[in-house]
Each structure stands twice: as C-alpha cells, then as structure tokens.
PDB file of N, CA and C in Angstrom:
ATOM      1  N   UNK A   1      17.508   5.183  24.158  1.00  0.00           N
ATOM      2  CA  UNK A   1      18.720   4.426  23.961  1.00  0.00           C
ATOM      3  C   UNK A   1      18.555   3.554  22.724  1.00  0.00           C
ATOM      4  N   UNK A   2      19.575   3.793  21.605  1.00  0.00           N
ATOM      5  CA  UNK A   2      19.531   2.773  20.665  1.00  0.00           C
ATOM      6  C   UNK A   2      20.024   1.162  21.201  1.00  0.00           C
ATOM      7  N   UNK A   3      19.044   0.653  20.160  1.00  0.00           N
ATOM      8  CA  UNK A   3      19.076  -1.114  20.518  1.00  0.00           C
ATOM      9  C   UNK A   3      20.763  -1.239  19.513  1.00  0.00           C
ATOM     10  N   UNK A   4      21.786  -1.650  20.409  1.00  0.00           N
ATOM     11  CA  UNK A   4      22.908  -2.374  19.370  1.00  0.00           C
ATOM     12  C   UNK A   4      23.545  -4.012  19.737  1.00  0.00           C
ATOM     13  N   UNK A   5      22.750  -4.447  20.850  1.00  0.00           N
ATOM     14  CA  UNK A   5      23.224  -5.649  20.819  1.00  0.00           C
ATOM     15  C   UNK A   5      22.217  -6.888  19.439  1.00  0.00           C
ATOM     16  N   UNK A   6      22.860  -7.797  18.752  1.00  0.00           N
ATOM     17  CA  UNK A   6      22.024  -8.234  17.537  1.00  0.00           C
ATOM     18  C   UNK A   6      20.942  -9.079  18.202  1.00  0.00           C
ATOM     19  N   UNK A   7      21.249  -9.610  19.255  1.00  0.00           N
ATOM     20  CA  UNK A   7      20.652 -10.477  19.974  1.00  0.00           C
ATOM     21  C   UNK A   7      18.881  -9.781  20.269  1.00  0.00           C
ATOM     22  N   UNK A   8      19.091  -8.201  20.513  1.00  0.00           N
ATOM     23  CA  UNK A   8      17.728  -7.439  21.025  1.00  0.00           C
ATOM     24  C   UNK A   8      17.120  -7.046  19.464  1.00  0.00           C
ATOM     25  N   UNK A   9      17.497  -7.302  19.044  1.00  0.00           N
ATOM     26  CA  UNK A   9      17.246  -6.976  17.344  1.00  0.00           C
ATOM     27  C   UNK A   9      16.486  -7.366  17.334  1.00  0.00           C
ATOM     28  N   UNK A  10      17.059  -8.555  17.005  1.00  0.00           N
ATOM     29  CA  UNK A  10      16.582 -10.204  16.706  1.00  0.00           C
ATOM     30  C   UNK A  10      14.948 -10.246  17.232  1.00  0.00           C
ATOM     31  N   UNK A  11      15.121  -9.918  18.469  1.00  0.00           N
ATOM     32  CA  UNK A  11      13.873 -10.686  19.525  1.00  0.00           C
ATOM     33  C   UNK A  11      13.098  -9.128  18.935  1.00  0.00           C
ATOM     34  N   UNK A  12      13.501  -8.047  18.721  1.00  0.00           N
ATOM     35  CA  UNK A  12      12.591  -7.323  18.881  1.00  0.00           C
ATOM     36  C   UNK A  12      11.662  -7.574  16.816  1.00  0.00           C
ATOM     37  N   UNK A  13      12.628  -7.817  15.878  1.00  0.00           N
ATOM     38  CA  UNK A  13      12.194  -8.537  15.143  1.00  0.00           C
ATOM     39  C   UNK A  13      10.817  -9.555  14.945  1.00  0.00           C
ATOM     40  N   UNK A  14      11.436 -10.852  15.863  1.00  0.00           N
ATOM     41  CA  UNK A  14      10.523 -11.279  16.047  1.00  0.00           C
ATOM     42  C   UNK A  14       8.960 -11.143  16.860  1.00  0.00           C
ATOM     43  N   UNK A  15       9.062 -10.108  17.892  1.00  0.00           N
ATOM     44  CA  UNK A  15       8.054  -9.650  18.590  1.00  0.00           C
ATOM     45  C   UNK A  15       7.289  -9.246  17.127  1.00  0.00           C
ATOM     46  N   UNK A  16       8.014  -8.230  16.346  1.00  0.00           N
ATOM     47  CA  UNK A  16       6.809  -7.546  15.755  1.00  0.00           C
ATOM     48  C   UNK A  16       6.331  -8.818  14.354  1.00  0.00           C
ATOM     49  N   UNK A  17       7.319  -9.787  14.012  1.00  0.00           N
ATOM     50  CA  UNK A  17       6.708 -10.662  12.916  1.00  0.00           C
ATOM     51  C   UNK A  17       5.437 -11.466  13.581  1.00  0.00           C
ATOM     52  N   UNK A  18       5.523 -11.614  14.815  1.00  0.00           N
ATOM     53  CA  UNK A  18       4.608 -12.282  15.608  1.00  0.00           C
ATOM     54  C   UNK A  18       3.284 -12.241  15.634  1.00  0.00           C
ATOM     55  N   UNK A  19       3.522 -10.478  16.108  1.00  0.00           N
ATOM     56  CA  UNK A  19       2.016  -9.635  15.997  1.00  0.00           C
ATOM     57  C   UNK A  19       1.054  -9.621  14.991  1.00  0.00           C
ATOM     58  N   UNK A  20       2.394  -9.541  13.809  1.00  0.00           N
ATOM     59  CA  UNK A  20       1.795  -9.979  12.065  1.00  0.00           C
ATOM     60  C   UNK A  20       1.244 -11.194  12.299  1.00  0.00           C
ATOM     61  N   UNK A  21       1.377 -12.329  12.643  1.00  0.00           N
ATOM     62  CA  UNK A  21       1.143 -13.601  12.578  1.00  0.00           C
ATOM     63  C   UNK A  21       1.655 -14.375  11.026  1.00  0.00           C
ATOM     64  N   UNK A  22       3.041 -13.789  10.583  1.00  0.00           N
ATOM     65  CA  UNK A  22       3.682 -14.709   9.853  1.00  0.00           C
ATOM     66  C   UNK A  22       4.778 -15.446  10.474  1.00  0.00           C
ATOM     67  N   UNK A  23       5.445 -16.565   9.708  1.00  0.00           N
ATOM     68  CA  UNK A  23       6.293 -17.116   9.450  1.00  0.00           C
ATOM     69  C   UNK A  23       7.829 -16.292   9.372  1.00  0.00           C
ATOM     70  N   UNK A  24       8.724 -17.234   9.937  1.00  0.00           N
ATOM     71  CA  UNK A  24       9.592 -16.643   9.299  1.00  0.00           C
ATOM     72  C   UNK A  24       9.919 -16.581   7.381  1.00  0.00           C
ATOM     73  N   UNK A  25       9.579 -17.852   7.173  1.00  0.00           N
ATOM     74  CA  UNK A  25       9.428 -18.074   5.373  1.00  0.00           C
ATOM     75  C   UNK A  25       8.749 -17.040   4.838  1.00  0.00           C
ATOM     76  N   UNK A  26       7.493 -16.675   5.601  1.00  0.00           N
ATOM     77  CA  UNK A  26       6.788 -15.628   5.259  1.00  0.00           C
ATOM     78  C   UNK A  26       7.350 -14.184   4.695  1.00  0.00           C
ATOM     79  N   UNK A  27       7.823 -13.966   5.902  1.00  0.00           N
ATOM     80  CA  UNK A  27       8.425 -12.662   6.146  1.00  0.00           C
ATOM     81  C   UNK A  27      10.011 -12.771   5.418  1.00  0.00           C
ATOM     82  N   UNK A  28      10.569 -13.602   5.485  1.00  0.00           N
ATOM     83  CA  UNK A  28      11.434 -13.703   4.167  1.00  0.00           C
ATOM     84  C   UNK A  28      11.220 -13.269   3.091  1.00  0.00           C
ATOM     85  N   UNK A  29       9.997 -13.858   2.360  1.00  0.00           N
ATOM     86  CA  UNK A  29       9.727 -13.944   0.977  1.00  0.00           C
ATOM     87  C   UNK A  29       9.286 -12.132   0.771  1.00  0.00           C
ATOM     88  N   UNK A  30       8.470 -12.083   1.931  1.00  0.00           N
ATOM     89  CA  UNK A  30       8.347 -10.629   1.654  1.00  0.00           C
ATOM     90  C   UNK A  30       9.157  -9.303   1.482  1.00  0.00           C
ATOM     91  N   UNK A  31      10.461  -9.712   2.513  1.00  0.00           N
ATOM     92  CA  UNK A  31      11.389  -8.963   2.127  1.00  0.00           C
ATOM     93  C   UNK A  31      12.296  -8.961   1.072  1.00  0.00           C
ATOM     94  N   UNK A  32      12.378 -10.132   0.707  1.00  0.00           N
ATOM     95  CA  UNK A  32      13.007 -10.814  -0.664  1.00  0.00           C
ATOM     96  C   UNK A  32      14.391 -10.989  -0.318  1.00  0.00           C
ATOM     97  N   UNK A  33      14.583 -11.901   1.018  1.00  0.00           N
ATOM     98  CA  UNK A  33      15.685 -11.900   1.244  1.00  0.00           C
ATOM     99  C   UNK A  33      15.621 -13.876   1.386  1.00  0.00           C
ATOM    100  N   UNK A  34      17.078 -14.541   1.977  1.00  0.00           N
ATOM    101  CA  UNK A  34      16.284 -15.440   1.879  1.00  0.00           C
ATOM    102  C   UNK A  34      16.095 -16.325   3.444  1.00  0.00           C
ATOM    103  N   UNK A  35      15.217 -16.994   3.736  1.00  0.00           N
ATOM    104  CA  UNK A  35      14.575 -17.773   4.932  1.00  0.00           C
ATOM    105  C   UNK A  35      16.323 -17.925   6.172  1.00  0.00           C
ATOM    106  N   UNK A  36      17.174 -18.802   5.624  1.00  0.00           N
ATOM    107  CA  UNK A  36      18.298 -18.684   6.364  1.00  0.00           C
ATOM    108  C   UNK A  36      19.003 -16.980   6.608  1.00  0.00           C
ATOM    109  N   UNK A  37      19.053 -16.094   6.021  1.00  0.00           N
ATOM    110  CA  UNK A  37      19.720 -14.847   6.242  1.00  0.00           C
ATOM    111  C   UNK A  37      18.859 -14.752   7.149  1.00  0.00           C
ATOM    112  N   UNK A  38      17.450 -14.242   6.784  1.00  0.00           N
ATOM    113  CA  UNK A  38      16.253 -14.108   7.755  1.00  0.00           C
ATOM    114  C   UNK A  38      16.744 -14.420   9.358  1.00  0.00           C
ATOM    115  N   UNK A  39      16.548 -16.143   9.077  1.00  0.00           N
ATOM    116  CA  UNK A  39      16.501 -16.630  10.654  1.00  0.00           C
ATOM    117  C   UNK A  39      17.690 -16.493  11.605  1.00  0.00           C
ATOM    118  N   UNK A  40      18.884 -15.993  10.730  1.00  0.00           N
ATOM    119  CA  UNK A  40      19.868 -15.807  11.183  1.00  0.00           C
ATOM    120  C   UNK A  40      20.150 -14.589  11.982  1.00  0.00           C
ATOM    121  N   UNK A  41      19.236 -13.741  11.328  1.00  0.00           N
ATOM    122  CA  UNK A  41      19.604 -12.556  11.777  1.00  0.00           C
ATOM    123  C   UNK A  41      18.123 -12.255  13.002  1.00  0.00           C
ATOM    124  N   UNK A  42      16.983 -12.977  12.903  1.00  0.00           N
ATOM    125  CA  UNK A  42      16.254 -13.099  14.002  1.00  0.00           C
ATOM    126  C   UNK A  42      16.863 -13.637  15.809  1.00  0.00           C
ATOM    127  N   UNK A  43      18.280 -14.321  15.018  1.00  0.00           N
ATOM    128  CA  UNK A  43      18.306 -15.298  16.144  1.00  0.00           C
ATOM    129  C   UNK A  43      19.775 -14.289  16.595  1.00  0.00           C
ATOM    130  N   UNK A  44      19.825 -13.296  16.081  1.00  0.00           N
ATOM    131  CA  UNK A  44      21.037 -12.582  16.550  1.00  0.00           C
ATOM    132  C   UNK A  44      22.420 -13.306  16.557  1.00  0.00           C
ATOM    133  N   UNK A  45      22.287 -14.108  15.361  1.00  0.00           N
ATOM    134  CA  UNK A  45      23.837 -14.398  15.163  1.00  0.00           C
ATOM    135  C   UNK A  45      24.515 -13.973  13.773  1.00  0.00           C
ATOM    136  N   UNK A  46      23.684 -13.050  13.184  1.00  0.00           N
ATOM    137  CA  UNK A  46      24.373 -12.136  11.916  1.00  0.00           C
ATOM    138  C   UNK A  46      23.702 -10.942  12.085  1.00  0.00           C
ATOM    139  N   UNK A  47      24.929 -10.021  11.215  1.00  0.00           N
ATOM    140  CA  UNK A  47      24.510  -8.838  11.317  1.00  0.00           C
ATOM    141  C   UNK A  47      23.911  -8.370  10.064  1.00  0.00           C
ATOM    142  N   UNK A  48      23.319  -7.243   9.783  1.00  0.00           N
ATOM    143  CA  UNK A  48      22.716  -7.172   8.538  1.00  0.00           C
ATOM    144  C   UNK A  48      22.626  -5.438   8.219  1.00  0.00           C
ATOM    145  N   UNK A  49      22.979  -5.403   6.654  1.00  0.00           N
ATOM    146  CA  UNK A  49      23.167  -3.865   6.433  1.00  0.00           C
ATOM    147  C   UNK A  49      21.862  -3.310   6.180  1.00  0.00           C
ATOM    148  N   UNK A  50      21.963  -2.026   6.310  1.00  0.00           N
ATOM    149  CA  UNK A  50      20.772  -0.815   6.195  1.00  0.00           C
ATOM    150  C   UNK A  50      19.571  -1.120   5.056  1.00  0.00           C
ATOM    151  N   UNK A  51      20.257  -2.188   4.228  1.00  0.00           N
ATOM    152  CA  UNK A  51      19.279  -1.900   3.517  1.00  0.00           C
ATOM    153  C   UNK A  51      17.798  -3.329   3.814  1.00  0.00           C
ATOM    154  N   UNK A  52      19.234  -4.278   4.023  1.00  0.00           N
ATOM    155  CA  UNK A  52      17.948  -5.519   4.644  1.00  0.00           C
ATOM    156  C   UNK A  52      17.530  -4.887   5.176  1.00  0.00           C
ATOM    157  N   UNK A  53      17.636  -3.830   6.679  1.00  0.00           N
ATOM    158  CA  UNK A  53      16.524  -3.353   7.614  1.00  0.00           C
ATOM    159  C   UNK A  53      15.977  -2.755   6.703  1.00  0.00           C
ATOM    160  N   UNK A  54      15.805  -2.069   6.305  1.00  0.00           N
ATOM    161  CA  UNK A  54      15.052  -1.589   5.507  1.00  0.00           C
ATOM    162  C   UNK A  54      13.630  -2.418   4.453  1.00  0.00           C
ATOM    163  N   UNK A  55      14.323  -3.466   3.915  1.00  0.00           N
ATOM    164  CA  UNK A  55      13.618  -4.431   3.695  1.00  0.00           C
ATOM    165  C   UNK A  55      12.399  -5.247   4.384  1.00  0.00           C
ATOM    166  N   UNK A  56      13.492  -5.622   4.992  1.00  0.00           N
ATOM    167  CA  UNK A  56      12.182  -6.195   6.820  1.00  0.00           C
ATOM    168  C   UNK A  56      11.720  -5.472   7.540  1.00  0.00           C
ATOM    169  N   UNK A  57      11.538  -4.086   7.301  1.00  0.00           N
ATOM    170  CA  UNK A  57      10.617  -3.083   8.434  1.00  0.00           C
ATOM    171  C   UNK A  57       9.632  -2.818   7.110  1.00  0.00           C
ATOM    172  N   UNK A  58      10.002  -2.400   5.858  1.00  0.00           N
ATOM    173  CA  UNK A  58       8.920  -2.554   4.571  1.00  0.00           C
ATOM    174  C   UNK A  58       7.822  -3.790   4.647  1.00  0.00           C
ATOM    175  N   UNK A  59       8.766  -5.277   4.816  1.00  0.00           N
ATOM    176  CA  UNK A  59       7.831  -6.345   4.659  1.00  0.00           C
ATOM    177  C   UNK A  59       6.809  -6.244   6.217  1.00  0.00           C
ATOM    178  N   UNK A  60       7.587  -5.667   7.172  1.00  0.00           N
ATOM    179  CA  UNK A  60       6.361  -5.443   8.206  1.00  0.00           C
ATOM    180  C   UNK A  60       5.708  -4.418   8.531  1.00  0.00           C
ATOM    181  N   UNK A  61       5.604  -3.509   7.654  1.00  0.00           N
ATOM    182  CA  UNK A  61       4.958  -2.295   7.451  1.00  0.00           C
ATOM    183  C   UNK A  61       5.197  -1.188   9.113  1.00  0.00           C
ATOM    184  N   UNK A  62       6.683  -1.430   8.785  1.00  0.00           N
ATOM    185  CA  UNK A  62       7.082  -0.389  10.654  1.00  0.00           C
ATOM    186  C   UNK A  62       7.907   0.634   9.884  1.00  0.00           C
ATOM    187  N   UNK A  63       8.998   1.621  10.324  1.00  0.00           N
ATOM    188  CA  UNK A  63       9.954   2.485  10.559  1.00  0.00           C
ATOM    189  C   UNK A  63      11.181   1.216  11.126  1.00  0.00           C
ATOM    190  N   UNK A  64      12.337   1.178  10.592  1.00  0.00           N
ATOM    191  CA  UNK A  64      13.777   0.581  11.446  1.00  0.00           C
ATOM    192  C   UNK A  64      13.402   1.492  12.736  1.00  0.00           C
ATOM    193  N   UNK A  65      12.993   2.771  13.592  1.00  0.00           N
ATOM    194  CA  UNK A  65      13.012   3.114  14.895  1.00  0.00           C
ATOM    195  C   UNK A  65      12.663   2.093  15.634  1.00  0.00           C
ATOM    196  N   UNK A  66      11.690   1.532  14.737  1.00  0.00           N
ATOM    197  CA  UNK A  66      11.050   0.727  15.784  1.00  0.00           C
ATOM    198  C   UNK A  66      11.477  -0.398  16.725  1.00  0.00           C
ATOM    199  N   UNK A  67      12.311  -0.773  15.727  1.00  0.00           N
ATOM    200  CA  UNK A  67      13.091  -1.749  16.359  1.00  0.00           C
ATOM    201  C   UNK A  67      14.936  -1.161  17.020  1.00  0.00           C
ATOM    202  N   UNK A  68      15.037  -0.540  16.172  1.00  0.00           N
ATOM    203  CA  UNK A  68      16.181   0.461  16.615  1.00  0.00           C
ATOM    204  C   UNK A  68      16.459   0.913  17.869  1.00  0.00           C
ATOM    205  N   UNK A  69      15.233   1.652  18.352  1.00  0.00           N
ATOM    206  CA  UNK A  69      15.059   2.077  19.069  1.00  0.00           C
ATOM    207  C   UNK A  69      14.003   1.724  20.716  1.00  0.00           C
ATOM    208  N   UNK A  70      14.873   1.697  21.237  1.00  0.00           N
ATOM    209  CA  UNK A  70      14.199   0.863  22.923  1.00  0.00           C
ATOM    210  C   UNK A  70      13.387   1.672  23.477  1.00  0.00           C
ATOM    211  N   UNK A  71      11.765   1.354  23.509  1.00  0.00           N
ATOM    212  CA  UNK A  71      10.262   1.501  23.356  1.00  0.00           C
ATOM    213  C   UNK A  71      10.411   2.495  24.231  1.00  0.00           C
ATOM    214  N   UNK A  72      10.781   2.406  25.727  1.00  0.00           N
ATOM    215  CA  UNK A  72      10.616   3.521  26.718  1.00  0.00           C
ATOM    216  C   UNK A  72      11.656   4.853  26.337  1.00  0.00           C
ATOM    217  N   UNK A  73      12.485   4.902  25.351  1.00  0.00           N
ATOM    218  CA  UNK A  73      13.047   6.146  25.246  1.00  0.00           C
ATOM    219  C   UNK A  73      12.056   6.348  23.702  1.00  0.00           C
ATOM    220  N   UNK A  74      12.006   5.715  22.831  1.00  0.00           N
ATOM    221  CA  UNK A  74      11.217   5.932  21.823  1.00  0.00           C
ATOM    222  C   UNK A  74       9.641   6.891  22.622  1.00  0.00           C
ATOM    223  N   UNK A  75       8.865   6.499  23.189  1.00  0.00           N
ATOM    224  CA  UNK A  75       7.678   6.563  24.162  1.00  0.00           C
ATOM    225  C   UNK A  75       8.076   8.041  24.629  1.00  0.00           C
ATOM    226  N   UNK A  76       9.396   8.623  24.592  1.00  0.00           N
ATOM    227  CA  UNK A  76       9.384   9.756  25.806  1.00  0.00           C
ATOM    228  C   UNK A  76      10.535  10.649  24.854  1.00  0.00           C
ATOM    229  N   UNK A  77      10.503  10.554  23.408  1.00  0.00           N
ATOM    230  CA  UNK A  77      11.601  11.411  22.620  1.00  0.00           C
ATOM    231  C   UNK A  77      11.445  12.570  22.517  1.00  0.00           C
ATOM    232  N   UNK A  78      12.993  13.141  22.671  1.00  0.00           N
ATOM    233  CA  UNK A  78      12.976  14.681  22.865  1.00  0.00           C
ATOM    234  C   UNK A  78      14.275  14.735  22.129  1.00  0.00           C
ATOM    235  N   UNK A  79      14.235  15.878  21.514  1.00  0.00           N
ATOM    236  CA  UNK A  79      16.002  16.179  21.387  1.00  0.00           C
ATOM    237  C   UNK A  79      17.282  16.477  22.015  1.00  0.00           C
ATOM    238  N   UNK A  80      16.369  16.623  23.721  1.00  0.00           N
ATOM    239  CA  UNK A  80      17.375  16.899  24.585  1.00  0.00           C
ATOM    240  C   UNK A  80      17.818  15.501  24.999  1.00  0.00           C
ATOM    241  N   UNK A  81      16.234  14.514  24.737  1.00  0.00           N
ATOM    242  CA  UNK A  81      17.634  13.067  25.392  1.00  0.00           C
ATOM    243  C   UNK A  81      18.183  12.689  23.784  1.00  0.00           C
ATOM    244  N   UNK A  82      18.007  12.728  22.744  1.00  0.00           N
ATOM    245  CA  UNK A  82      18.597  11.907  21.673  1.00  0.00           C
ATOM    246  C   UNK A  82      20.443  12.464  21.598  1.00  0.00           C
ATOM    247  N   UNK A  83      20.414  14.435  21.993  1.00  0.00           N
ATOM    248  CA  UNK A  83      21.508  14.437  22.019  1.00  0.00           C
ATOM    249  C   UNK A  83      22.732  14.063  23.324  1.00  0.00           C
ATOM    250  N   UNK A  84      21.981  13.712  24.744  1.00  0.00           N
ATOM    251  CA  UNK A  84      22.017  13.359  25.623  1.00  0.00           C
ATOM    252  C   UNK A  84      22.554  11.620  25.676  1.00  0.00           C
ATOM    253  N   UNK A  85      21.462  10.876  24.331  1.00  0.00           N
ATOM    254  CA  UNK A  85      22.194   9.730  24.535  1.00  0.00           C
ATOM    255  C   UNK A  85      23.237   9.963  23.389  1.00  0.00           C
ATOM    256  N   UNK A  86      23.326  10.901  22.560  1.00  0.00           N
ATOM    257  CA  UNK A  86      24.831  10.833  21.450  1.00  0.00           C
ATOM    258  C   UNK A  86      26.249  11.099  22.327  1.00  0.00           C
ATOM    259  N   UNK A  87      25.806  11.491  23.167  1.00  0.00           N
ATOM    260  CA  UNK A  87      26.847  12.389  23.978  1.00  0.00           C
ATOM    261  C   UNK A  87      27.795  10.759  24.635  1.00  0.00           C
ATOM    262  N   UNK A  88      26.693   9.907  25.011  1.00  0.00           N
ATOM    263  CA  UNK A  88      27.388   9.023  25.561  1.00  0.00           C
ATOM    264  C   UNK A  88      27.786   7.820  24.594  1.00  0.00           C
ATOM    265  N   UNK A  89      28.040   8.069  23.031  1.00  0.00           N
ATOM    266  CA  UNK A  89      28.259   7.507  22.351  1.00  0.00           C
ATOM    267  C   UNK A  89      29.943   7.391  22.033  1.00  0.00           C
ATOM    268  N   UNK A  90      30.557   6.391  21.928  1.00  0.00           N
ATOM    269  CA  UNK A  90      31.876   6.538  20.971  1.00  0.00           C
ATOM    270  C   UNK A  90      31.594   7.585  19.856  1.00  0.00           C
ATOM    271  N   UNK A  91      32.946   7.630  19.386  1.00  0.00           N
ATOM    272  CA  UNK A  91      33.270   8.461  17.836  1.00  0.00           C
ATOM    273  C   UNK A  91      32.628   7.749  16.618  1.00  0.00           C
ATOM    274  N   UNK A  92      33.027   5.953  16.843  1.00  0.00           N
ATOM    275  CA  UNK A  92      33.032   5.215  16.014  1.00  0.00           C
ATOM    276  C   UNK A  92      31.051   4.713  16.019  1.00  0.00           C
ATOM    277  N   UNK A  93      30.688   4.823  16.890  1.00  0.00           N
ATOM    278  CA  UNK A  93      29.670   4.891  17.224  1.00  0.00           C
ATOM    279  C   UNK A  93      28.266   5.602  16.995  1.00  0.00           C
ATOM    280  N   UNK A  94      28.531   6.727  16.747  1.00  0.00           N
ATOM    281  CA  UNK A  94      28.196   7.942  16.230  1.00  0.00           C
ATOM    282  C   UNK A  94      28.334   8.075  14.907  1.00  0.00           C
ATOM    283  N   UNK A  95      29.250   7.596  13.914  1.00  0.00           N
ATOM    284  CA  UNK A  95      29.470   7.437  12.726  1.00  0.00           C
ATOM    285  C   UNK A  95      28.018   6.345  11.978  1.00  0.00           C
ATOM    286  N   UNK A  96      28.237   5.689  12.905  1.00  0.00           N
ATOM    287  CA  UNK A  96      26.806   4.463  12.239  1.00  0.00           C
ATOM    288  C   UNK A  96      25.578   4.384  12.729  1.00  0.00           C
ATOM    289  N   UNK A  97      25.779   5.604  13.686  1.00  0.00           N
ATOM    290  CA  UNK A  97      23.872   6.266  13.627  1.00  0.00           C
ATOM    291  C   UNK A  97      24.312   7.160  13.107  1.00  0.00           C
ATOM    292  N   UNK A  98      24.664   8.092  12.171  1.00  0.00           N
ATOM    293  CA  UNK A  98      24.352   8.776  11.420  1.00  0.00           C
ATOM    294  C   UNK A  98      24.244   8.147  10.179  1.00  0.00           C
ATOM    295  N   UNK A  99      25.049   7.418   9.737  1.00  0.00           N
ATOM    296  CA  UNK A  99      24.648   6.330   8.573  1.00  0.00           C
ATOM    297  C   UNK A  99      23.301   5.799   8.368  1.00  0.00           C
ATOM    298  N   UNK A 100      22.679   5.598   9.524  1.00  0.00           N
ATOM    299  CA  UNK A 100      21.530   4.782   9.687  1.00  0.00           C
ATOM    300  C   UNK A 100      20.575   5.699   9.805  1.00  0.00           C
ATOM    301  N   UNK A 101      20.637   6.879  10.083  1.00  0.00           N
ATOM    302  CA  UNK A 101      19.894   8.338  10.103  1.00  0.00           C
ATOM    303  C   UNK A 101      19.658   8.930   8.563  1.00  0.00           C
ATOM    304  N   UNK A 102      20.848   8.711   8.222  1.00  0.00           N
ATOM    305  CA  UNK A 102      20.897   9.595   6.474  1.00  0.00           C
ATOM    306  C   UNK A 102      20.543   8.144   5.799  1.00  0.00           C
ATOM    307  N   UNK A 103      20.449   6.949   5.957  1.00  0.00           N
ATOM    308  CA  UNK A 103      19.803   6.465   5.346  1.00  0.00           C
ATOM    309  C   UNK A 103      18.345   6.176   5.334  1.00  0.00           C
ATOM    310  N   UNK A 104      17.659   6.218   6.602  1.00  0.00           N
ATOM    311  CA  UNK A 104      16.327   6.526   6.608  1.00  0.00           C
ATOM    312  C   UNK A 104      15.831   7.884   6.244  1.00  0.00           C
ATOM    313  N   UNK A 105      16.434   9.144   6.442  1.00  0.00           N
ATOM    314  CA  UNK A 105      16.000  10.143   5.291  1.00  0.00           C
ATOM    315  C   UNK A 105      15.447  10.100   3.592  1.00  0.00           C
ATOM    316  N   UNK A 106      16.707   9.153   3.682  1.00  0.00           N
ATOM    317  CA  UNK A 106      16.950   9.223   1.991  1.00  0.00           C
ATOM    318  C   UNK A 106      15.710   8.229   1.098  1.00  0.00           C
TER     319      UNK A 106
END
C-alpha cells in the first residue's frame, strides 16, 4: 500500500533522518532545500513535489519507495499485489503514481 497521507511521510521521513543521526538543518542543507520547507514537510503540513523527494531520499542515501511505500507491503512485493493495490486506486489517483513511477525511472 502506498503511503499518501503527508502526515506518514513526514514521520516516516523523520524515522529515517534519525537513523542518520542528523538534524533537521542538517538534512536541509543537504538536500539544498531550505530548514523551514524541510520541517514543514517533516511535520506533514506541506506537500512537496517529486523532485524535493527526490532531493531528500539523495540527501539520505534511500529510494522515495522507501518512504512511499508501507514497509510490510514493500517486505512482501509482487506484481500481483502492486496491481491488486492499483486496482483499488481512483483514476485521479493512479495518474500520480505513475508520475511518481516515470519519475523515478527517469
């Protein structure tokens, strides 16, 4: 199951800056974004485009799945559940994991 509430982001964010043992300033600077966008979007009250993730999974040396994606279906991936959970997706829904798909390709 993809993570889409910002709130599980956020925390799952911070789980992994944790593990790092930085800062949020830290992990800002590394992504080159700045400390308030950062904490904002740790604390799940902004949203943030493909490419910040992208940014902040670089500055923490992960994949966006990682956080994207909720550990016990990540842990057990198949193509029969990924199309299994598309199935139970909106239209509109489906449009921005594939966005987020063709942009981690690319």
């Amino acid at each position: 199951m993809l993570v889409s509430d910002l709130q599980d982001i956020g925390n799952a964010l911070r789980e992994q800056r944790e593990v790092r043992r930085l800062t949020q300033a830290q992990l800002a600077e590394l992504a080159g974004i700045t400390l308030r966008a950062y904490s904002n979007i740790e604390r799940g009250s902004t949203n943030m485009g493909v490419q910040t993730l992208q940014k902040i999974c670089g500055a923490l040396e992960i994949t966006p799945d990682c956080i994207l994606v909720k550990r016990d279906v990540y842990e057990s991936y198949s193509e029969e559940s990924f199309v299994s959970m598309l199935s139970d997706c909106s239209s509109q829904k489906k449009e921005e994991i594939m966005r987020v798909i063709n942009a981690m390709i690319e």
